[in-house]
N, C-alpha and C. Protein backbone atom coordinates (compact mmCIF):
# COMPACT_ATOMS: atom_id res chain seq x y z
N UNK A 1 14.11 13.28 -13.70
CA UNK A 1 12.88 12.52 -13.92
C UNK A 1 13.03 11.08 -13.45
N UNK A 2 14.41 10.56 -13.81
CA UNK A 2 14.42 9.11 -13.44
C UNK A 2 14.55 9.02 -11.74
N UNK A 3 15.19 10.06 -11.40
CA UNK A 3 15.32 10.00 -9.67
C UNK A 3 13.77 9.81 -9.13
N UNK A 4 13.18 11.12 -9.70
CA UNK A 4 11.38 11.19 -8.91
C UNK A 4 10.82 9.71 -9.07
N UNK A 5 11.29 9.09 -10.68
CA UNK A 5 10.24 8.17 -10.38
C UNK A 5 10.74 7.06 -9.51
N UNK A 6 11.73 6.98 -9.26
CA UNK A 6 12.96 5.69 -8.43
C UNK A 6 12.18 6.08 -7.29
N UNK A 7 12.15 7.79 -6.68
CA UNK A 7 11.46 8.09 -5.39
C UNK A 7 9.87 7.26 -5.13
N UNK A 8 9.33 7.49 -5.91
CA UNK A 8 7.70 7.17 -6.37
C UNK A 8 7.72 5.89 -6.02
N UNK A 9 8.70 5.05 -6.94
CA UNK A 9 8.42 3.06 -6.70
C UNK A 9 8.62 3.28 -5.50
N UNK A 10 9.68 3.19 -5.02
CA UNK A 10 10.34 3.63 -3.23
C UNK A 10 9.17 3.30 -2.41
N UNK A 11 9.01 4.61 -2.58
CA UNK A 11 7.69 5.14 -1.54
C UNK A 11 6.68 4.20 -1.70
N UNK A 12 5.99 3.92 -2.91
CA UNK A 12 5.27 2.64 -3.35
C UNK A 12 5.55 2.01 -2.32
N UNK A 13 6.71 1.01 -2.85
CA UNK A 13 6.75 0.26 -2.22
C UNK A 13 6.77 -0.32 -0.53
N UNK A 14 7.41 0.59 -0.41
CA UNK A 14 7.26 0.56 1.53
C UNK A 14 5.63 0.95 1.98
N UNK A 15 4.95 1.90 1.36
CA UNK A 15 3.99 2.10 2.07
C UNK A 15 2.80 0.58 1.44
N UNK A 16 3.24 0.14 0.38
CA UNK A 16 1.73 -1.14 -0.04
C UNK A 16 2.32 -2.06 0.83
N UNK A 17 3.94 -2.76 1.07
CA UNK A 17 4.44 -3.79 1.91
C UNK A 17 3.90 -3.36 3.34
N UNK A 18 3.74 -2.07 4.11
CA UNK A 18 3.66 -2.05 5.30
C UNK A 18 1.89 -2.46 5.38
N UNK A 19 1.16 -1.30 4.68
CA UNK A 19 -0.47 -1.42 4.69
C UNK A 19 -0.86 -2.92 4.37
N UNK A 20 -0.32 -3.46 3.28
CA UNK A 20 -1.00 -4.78 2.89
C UNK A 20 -0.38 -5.55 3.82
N UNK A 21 0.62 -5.86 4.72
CA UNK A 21 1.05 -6.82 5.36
C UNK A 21 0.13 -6.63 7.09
N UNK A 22 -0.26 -5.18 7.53
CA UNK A 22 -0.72 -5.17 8.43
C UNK A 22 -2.10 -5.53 8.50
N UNK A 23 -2.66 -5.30 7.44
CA UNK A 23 -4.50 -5.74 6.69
C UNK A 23 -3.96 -7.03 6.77
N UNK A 24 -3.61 -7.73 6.08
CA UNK A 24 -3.43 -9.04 5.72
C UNK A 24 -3.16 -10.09 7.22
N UNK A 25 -2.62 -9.17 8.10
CA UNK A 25 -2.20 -9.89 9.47
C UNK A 25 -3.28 -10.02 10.05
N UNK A 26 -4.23 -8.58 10.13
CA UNK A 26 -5.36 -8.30 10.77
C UNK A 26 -6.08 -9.44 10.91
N UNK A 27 -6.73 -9.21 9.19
CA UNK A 27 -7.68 -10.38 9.10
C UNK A 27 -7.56 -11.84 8.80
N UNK A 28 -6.53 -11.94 8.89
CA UNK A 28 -6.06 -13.08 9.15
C UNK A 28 -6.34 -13.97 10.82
N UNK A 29 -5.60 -13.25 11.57
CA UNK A 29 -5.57 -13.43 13.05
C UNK A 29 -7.29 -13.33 13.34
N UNK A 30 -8.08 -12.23 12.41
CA UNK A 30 -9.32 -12.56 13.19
C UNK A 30 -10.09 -13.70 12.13
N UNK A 31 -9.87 -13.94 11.68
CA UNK A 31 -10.48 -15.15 10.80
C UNK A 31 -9.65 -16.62 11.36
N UNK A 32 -8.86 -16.78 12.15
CA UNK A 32 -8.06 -17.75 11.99
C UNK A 32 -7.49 -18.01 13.50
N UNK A 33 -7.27 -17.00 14.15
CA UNK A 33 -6.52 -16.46 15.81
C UNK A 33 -4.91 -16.86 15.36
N UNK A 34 -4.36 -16.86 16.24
CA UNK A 34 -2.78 -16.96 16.52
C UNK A 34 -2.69 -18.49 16.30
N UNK A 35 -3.03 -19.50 15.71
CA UNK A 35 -2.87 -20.96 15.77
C UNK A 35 -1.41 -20.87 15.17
N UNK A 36 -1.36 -22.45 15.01
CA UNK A 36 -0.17 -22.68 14.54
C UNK A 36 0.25 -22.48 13.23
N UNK A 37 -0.38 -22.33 12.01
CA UNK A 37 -0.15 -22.36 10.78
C UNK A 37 -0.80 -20.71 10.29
N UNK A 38 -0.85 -19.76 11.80
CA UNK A 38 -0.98 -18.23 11.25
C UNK A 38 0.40 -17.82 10.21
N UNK A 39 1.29 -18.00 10.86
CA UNK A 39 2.23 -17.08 9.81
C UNK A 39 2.26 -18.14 7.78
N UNK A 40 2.15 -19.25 8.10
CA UNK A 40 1.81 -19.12 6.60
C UNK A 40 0.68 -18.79 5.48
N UNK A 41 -0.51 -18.72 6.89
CA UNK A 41 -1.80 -18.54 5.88
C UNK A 41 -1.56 -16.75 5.74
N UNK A 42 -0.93 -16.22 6.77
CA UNK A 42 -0.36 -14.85 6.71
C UNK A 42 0.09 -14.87 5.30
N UNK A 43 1.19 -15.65 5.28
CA UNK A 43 2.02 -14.58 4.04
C UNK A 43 1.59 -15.53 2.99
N UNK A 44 0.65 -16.10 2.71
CA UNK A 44 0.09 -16.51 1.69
C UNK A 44 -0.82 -15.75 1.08
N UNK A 45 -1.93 -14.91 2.09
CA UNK A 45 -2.32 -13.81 2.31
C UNK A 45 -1.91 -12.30 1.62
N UNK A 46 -0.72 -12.74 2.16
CA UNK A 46 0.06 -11.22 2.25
C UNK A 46 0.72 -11.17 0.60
N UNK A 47 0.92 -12.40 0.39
CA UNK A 47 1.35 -12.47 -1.27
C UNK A 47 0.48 -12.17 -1.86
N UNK A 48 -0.51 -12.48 -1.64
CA UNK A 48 -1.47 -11.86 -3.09
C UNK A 48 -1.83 -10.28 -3.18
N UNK A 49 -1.99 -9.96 -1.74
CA UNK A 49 -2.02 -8.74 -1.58
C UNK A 49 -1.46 -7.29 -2.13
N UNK A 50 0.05 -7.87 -1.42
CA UNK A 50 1.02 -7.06 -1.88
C UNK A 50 1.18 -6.49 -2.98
N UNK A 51 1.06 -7.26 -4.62
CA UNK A 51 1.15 -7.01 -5.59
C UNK A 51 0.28 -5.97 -6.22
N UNK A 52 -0.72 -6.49 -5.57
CA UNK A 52 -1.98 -5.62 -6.09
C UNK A 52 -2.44 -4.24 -5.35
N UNK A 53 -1.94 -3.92 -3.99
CA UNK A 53 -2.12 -3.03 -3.48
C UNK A 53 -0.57 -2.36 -3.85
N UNK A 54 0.72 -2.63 -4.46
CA UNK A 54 1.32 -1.82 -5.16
C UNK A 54 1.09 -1.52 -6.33
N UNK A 55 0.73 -1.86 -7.19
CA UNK A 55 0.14 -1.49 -8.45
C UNK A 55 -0.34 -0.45 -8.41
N UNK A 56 -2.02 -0.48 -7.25
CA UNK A 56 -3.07 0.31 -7.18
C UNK A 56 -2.02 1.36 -6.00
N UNK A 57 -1.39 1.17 -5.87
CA UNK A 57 -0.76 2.74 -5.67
C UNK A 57 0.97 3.37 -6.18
N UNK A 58 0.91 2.40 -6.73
CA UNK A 58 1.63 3.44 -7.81
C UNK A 58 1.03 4.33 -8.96
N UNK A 59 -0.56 3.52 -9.38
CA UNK A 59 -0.94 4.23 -10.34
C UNK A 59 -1.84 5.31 -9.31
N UNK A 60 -2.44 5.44 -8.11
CA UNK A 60 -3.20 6.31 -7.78
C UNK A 60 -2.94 7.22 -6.80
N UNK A 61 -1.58 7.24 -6.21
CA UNK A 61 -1.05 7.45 -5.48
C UNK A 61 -0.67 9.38 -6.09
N UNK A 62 -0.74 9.42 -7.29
CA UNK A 62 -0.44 10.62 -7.79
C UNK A 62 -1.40 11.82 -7.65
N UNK A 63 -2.18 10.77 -8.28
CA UNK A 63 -3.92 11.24 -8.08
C UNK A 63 -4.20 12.15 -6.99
N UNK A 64 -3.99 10.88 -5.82
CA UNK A 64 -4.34 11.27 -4.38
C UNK A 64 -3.56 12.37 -4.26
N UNK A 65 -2.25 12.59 -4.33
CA UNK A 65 -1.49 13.91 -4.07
C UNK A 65 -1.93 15.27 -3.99
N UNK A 66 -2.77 14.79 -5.75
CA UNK A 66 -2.86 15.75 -6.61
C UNK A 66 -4.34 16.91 -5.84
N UNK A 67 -5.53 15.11 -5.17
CA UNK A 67 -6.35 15.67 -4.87
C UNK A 67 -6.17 16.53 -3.26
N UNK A 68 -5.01 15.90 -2.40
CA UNK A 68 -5.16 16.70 -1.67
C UNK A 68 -4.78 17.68 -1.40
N UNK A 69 -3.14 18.24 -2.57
CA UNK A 69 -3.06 19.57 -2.69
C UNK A 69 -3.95 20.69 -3.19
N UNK A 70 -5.30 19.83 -3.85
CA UNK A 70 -6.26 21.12 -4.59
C UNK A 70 -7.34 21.15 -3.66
N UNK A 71 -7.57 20.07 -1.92
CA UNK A 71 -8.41 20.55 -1.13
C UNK A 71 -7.63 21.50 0.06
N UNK A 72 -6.43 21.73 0.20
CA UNK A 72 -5.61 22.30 1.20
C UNK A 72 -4.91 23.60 0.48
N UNK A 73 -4.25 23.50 -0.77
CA UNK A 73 -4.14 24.80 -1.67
C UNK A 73 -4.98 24.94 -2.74
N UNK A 74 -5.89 25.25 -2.64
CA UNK A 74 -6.76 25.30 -4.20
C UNK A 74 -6.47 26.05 -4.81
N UNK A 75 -5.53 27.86 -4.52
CA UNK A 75 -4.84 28.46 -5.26
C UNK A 75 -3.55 28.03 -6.16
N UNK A 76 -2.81 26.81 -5.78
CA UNK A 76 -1.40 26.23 -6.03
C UNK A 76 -2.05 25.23 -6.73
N UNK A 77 -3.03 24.95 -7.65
CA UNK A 77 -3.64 23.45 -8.25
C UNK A 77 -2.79 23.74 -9.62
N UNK A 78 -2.47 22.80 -10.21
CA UNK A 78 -1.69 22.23 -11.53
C UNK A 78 -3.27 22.05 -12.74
């Protein structure tokens, strides 16, 4: 149990750091372009982000699993 959930933060975590840092670059660069003070309004950006788009998928991230094994196996649903 303690491994799955170590797996779970894991995974969390790499996938909210990659999504929220590439959103956060996005609109950044188009709100702002490549100037000189992009990479700090970036990860100023990217800080607030981060936290909150791991949260919201550690807690929903199960969910989602859950929903797309019961649209692809609907016989195998829990």
């Amino acid at each position: 149990m303690k491994q799955t959930f170590l797996v779970h933060c894991v995974y969390c975590l790499i996938m909210s750091a990659t999504m929220t840092g590439c959103v956060s670059a996005t609109v950044t660069a188009v709100n702002l372009g490549f100037s000189s003070n992009f990479i700090g309004e970036w990860l100023y950006s990217w800080s607030i982000a981060f936290p909150i788009g791991f949260a919201v998928l550690l807690i929903l991230s199960p969910l989602f699993k859950r929903l797309v094994n019961a649209l692809f196996h609907p016989s195998r649903t829990r």
